[in-house]
PDB file of N, CA and C in Angstrom:
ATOM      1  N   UNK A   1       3.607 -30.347 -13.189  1.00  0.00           N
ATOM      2  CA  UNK A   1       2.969 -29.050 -13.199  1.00  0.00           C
ATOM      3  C   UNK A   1       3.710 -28.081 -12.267  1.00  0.00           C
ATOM      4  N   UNK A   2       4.086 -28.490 -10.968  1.00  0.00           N
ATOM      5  CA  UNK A   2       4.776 -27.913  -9.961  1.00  0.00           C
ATOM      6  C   UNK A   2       6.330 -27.579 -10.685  1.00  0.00           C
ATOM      7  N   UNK A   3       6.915 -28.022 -11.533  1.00  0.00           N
ATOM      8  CA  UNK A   3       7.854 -28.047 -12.458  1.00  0.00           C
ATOM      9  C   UNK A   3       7.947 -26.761 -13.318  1.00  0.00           C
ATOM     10  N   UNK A   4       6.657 -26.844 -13.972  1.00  0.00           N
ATOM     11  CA  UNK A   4       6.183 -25.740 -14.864  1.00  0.00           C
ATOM     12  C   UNK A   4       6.263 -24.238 -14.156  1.00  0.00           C
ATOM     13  N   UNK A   5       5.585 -24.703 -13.323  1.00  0.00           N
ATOM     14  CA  UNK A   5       4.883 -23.267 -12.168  1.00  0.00           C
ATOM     15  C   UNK A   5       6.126 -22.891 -11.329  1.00  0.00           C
ATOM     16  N   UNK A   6       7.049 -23.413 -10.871  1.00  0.00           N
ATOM     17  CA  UNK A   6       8.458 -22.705 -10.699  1.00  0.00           C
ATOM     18  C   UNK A   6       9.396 -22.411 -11.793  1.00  0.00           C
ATOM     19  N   UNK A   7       9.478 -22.637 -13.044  1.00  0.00           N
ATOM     20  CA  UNK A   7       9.838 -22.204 -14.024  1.00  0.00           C
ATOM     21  C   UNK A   7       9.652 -20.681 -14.442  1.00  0.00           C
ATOM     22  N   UNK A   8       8.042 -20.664 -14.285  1.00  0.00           N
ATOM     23  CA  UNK A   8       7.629 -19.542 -14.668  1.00  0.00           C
ATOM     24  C   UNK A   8       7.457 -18.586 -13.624  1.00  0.00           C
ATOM     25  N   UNK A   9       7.808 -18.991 -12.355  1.00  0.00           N
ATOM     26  CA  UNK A   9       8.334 -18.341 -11.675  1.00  0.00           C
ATOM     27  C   UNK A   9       9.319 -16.972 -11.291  1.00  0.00           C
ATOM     28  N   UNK A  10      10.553 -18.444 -12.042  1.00  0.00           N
ATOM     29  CA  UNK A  10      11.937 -17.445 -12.026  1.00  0.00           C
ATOM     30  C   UNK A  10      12.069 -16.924 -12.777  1.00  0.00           C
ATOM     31  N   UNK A  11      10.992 -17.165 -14.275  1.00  0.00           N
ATOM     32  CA  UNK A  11      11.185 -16.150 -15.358  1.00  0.00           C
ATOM     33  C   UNK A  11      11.003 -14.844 -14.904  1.00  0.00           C
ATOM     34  N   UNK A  12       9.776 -14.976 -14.298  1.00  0.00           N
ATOM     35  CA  UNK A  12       8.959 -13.643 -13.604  1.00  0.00           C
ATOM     36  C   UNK A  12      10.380 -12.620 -12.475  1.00  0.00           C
ATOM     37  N   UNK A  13      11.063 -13.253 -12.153  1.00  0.00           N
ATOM     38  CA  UNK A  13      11.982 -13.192 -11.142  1.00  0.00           C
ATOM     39  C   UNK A  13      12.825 -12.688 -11.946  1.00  0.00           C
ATOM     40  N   UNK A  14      13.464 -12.719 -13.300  1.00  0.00           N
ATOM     41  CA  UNK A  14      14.204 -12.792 -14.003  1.00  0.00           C
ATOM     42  C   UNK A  14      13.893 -11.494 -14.452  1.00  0.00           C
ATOM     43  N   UNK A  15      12.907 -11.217 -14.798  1.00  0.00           N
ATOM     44  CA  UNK A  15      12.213  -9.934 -15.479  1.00  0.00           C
ATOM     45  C   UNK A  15      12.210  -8.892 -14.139  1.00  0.00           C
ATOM     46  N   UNK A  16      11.843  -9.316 -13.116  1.00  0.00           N
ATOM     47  CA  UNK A  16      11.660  -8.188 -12.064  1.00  0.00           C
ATOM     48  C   UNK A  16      12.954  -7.618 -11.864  1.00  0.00           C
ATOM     49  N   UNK A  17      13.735  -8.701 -11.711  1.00  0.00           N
ATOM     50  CA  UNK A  17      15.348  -8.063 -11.365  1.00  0.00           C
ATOM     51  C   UNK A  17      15.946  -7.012 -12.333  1.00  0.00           C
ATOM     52  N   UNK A  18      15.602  -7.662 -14.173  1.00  0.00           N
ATOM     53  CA  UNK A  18      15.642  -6.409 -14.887  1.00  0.00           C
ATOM     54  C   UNK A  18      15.286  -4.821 -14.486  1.00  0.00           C
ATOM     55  N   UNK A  19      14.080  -5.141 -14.513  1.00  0.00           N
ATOM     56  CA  UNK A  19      13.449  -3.631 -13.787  1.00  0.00           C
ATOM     57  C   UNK A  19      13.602  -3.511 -12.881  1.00  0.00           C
ATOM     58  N   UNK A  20      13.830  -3.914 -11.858  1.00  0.00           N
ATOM     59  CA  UNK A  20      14.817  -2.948 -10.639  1.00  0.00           C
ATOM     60  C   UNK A  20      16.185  -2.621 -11.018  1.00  0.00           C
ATOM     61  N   UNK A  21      16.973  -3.069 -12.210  1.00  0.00           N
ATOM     62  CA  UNK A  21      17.994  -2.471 -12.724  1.00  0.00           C
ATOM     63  C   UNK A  21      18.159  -0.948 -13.468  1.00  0.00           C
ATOM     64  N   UNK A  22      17.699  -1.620 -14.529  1.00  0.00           N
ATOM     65  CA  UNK A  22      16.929  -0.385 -15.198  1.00  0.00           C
ATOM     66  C   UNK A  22      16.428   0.937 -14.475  1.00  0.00           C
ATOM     67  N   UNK A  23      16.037   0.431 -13.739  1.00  0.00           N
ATOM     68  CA  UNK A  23      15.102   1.828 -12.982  1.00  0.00           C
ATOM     69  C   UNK A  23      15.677   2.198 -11.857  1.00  0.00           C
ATOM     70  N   UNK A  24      17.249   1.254 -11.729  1.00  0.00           N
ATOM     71  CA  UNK A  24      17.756   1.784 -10.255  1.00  0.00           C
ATOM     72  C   UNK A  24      16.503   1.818  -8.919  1.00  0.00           C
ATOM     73  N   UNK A  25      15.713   0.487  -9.055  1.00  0.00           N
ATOM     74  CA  UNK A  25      15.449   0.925  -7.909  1.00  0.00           C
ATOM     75  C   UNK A  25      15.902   0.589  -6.444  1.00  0.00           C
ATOM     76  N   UNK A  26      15.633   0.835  -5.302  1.00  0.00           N
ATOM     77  CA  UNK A  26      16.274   1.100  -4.578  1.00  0.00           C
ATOM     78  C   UNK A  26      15.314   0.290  -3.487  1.00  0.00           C
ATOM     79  N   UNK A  27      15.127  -0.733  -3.606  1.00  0.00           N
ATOM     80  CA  UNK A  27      14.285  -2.059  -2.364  1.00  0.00           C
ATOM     81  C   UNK A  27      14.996  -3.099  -2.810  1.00  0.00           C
ATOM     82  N   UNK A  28      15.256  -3.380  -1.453  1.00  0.00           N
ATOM     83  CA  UNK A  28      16.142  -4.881  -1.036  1.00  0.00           C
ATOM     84  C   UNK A  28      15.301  -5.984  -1.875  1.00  0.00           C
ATOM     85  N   UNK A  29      13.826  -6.242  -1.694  1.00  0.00           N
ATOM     86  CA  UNK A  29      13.217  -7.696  -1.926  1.00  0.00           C
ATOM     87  C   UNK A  29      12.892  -6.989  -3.119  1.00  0.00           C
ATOM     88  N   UNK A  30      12.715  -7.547  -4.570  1.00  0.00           N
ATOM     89  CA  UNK A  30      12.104  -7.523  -5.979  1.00  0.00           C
ATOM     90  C   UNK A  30      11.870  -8.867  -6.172  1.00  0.00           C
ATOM     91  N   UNK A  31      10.397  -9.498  -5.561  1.00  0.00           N
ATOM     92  CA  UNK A  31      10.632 -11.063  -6.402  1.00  0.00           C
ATOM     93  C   UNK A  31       8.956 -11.168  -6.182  1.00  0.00           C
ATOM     94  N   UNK A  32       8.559 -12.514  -7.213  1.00  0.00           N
ATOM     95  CA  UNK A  32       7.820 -12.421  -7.212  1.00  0.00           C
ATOM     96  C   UNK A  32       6.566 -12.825  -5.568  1.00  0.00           C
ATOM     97  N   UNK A  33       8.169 -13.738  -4.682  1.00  0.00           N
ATOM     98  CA  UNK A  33       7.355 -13.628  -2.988  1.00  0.00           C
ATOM     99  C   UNK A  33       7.392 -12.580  -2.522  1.00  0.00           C
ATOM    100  N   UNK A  34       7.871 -11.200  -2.759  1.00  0.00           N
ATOM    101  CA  UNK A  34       8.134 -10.163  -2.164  1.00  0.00           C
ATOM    102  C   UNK A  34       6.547  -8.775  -2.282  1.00  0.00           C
ATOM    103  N   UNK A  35       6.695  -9.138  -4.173  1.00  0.00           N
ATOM    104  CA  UNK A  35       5.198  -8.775  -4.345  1.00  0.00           C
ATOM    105  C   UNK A  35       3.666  -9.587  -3.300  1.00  0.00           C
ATOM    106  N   UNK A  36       4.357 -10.855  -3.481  1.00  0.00           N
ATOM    107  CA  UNK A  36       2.906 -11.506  -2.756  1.00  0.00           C
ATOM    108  C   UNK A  36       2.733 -11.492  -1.341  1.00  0.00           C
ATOM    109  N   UNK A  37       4.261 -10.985  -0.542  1.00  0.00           N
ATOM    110  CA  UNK A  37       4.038 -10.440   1.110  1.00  0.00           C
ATOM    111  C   UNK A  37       3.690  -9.166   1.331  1.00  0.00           C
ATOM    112  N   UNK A  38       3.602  -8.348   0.349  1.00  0.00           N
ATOM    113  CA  UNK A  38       3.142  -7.022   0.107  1.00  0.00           C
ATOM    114  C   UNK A  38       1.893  -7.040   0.274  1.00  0.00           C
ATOM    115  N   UNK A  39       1.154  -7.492  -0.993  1.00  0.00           N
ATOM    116  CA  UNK A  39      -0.168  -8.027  -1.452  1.00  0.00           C
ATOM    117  C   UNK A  39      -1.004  -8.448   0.117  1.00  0.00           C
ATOM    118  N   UNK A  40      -0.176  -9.441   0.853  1.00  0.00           N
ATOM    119  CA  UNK A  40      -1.037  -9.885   1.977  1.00  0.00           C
ATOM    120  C   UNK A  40      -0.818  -8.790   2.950  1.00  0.00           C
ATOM    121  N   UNK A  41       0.140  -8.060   3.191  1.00  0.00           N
ATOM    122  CA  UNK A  41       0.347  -7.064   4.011  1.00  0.00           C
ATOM    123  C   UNK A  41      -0.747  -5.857   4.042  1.00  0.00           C
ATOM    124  N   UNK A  42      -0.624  -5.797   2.500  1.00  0.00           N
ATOM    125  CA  UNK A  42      -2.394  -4.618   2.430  1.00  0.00           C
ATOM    126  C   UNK A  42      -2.918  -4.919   2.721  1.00  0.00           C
ATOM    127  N   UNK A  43      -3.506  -6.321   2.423  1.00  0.00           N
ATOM    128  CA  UNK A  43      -5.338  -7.046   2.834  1.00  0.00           C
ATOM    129  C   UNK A  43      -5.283  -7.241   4.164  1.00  0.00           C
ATOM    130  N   UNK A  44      -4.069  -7.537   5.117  1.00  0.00           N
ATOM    131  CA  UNK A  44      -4.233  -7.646   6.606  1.00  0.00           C
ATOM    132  C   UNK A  44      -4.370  -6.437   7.194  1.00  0.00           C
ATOM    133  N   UNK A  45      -3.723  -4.967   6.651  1.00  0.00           N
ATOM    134  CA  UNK A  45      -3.737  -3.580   7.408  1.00  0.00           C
ATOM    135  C   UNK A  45      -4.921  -2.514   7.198  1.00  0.00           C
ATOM    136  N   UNK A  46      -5.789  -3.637   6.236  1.00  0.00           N
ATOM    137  CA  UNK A  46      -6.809  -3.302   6.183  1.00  0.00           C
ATOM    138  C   UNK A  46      -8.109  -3.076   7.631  1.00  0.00           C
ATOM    139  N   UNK A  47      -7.498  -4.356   8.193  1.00  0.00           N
ATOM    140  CA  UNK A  47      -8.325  -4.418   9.061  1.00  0.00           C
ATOM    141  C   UNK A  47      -9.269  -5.339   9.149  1.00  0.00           C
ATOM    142  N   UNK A  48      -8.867  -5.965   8.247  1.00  0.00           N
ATOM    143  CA  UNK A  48     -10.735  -6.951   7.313  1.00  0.00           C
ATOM    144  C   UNK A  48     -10.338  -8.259   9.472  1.00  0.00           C
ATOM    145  N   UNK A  49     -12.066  -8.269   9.609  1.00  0.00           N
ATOM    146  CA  UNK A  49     -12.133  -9.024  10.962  1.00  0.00           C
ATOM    147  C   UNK A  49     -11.307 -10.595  10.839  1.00  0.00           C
ATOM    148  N   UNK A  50     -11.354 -10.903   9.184  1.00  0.00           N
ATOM    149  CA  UNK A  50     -11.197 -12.490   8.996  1.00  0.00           C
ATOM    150  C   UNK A  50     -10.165 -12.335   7.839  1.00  0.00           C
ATOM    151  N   UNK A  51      -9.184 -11.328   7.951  1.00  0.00           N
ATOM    152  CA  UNK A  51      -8.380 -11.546   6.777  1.00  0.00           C
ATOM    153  C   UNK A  51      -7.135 -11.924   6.590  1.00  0.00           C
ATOM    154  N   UNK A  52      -6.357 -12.674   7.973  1.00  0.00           N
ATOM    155  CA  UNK A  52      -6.065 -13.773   8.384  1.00  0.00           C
ATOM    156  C   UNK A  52      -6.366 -14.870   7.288  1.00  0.00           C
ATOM    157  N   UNK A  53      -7.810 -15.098   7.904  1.00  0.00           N
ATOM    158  CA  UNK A  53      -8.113 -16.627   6.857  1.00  0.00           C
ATOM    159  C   UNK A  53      -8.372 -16.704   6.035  1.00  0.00           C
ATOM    160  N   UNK A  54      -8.919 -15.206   5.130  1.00  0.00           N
ATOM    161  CA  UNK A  54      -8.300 -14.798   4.007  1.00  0.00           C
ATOM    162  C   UNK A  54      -7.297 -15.261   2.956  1.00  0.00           C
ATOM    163  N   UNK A  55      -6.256 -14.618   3.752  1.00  0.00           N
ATOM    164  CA  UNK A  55      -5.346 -14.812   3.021  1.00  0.00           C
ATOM    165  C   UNK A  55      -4.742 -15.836   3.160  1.00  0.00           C
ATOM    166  N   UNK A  56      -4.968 -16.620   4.095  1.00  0.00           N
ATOM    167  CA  UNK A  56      -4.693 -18.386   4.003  1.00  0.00           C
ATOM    168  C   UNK A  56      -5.605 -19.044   3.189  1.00  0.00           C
ATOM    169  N   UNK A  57      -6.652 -19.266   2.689  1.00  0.00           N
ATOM    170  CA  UNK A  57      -7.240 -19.451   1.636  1.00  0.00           C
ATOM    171  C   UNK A  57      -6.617 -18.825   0.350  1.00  0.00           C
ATOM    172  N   UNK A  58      -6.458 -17.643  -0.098  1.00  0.00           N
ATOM    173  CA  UNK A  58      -5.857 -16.972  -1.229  1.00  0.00           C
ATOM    174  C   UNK A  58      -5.037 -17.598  -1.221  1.00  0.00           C
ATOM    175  N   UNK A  59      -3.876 -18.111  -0.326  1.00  0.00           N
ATOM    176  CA  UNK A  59      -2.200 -18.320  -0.183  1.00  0.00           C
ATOM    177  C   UNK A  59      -2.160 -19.563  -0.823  1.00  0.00           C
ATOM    178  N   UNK A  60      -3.500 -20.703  -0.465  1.00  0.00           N
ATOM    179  CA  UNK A  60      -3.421 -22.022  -0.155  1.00  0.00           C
ATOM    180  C   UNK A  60      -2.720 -22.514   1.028  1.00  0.00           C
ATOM    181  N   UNK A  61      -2.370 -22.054   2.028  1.00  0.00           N
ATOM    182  CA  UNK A  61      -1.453 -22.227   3.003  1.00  0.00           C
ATOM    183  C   UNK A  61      -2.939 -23.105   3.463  1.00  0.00           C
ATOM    184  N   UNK A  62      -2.005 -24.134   4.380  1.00  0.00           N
ATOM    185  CA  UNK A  62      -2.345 -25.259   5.356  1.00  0.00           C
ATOM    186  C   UNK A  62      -3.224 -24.822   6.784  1.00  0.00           C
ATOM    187  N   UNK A  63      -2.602 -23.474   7.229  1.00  0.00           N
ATOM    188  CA  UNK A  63      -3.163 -23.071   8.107  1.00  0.00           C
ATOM    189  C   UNK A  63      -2.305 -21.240   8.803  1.00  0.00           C
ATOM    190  N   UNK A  64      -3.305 -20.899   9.336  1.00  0.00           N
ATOM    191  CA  UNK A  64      -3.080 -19.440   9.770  1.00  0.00           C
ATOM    192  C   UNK A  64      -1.780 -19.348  10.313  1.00  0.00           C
ATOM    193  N   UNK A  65      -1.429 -20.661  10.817  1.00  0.00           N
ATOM    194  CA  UNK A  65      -0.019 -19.882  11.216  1.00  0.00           C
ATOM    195  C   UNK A  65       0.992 -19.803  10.209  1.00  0.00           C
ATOM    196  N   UNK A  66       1.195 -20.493   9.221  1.00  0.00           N
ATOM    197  CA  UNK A  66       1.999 -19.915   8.137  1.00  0.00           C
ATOM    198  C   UNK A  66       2.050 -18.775   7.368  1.00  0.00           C
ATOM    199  N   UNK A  67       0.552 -18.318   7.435  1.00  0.00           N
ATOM    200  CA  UNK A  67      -0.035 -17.074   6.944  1.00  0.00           C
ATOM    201  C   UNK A  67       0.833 -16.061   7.894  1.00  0.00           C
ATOM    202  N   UNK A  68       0.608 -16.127   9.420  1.00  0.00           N
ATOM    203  CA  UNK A  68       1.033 -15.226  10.000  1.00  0.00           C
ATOM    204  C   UNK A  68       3.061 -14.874   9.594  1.00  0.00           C
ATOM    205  N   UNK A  69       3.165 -15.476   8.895  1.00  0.00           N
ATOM    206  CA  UNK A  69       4.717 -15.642   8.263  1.00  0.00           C
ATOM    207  C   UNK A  69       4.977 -14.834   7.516  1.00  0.00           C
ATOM    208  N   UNK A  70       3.820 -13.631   7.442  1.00  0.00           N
ATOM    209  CA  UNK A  70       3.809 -12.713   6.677  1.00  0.00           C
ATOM    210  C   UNK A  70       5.244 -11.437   6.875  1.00  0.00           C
ATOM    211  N   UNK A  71       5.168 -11.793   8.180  1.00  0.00           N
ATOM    212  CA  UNK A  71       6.020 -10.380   8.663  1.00  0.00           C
ATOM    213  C   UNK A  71       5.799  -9.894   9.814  1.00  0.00           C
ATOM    214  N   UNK A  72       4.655 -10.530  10.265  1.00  0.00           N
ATOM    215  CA  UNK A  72       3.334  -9.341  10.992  1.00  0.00           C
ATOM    216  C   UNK A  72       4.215  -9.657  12.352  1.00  0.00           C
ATOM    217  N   UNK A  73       4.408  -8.286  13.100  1.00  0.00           N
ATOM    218  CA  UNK A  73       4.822  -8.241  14.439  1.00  0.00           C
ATOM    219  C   UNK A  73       3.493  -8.691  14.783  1.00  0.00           C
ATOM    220  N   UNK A  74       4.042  -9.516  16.180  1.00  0.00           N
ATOM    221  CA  UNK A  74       3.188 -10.263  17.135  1.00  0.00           C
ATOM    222  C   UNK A  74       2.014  -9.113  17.831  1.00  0.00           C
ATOM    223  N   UNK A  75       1.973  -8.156  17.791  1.00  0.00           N
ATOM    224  CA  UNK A  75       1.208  -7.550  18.526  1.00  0.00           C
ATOM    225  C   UNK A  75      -0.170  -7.372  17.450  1.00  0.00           C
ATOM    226  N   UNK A  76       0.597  -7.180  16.401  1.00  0.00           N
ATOM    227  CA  UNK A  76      -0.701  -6.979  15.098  1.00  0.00           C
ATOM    228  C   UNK A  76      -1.406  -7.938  14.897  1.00  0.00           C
ATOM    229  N   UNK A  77      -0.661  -8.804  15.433  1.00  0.00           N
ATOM    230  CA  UNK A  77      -1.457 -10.455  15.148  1.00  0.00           C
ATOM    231  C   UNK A  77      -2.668 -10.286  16.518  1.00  0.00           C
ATOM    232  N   UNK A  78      -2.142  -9.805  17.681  1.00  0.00           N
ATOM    233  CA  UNK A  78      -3.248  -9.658  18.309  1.00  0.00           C
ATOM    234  C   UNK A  78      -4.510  -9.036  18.349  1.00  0.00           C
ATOM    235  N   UNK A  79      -3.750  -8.073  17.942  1.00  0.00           N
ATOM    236  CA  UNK A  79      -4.715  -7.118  17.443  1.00  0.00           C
ATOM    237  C   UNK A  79      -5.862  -7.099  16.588  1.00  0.00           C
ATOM    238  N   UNK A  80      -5.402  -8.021  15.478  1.00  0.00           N
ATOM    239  CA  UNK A  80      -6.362  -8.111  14.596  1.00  0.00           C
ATOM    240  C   UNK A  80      -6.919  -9.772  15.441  1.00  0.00           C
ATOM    241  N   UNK A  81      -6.801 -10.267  16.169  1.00  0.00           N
ATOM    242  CA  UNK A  81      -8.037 -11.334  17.142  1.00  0.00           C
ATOM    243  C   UNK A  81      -8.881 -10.343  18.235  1.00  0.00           C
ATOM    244  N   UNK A  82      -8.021  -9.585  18.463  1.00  0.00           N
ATOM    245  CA  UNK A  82      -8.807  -8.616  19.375  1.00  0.00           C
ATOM    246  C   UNK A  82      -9.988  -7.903  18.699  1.00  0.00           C
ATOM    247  N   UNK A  83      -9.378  -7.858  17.498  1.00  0.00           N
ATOM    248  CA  UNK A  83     -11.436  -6.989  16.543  1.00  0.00           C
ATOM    249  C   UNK A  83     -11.990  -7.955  16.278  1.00  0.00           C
ATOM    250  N   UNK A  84     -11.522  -9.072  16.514  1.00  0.00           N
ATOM    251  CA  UNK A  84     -13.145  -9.931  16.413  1.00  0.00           C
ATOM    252  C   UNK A  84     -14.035  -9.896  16.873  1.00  0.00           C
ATOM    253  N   UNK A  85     -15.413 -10.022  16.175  1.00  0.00           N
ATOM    254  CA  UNK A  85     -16.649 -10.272  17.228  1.00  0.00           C
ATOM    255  C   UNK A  85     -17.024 -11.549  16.997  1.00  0.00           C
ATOM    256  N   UNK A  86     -17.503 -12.172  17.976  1.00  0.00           N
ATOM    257  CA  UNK A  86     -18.133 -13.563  18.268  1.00  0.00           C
ATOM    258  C   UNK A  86     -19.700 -13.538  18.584  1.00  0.00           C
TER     259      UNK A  86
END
C-alpha cells in the first residue's frame, strides 16, 4: 500500500512541476510536501492554543517534535506554548 501511496505521489509531483512550468511560476518548493508545509504553516499562524497537536494528529507524525519540522523559528514555537492556558 505504502508502494501505491508513493507512486501516486510522484504522479502528483509530476503534474505540479508541469504547472509551475507552464505558468512560469516563480517558487523554489512545488511538491506535494511543500503544499502540506504550507497547509500546516496556516493552521499553526493561526494561533489555534493546540494546533501543534493538531497537526501532529492530521500529519500522523509520532510526536510534536517532528511536527515542529515544519519550519517554525524557535521563538514561534514558544510562543505558541506561551498562549496556553492550563
Amino acid at each position: 500500500m505504502e508502494k501505491h501511496l508513493n507512486m501516486q505521489i510522484q504522479k502528483i509531483n509530476v503534474i505540479l512541476k508541469e504547472i509551475k512550468a507552464k505558468y512560469r511560476l516563480k517558487v523554489q518548493n512545488f511538491s506535494c510536501y511543500s503544499l502540506r508545509k504550507t497547509f500546516g504553516r496556516q493552521v499553526y499562524n493561526q494561533n489555534s492554543e493546540l494546533a501543534l497537536v493538531k497537526l501532529m494528529e492530521l500529519f500522523n507524525h509520532s510526536s510534536v517534535a517532528i511536527t515542529k519540522r515544519l519550519g517554525l523559528r524557535q521563538e514561534e514555537i514558544l510562543q505558541a506554548y506561551d498562549s496556553l492556558s492550563f
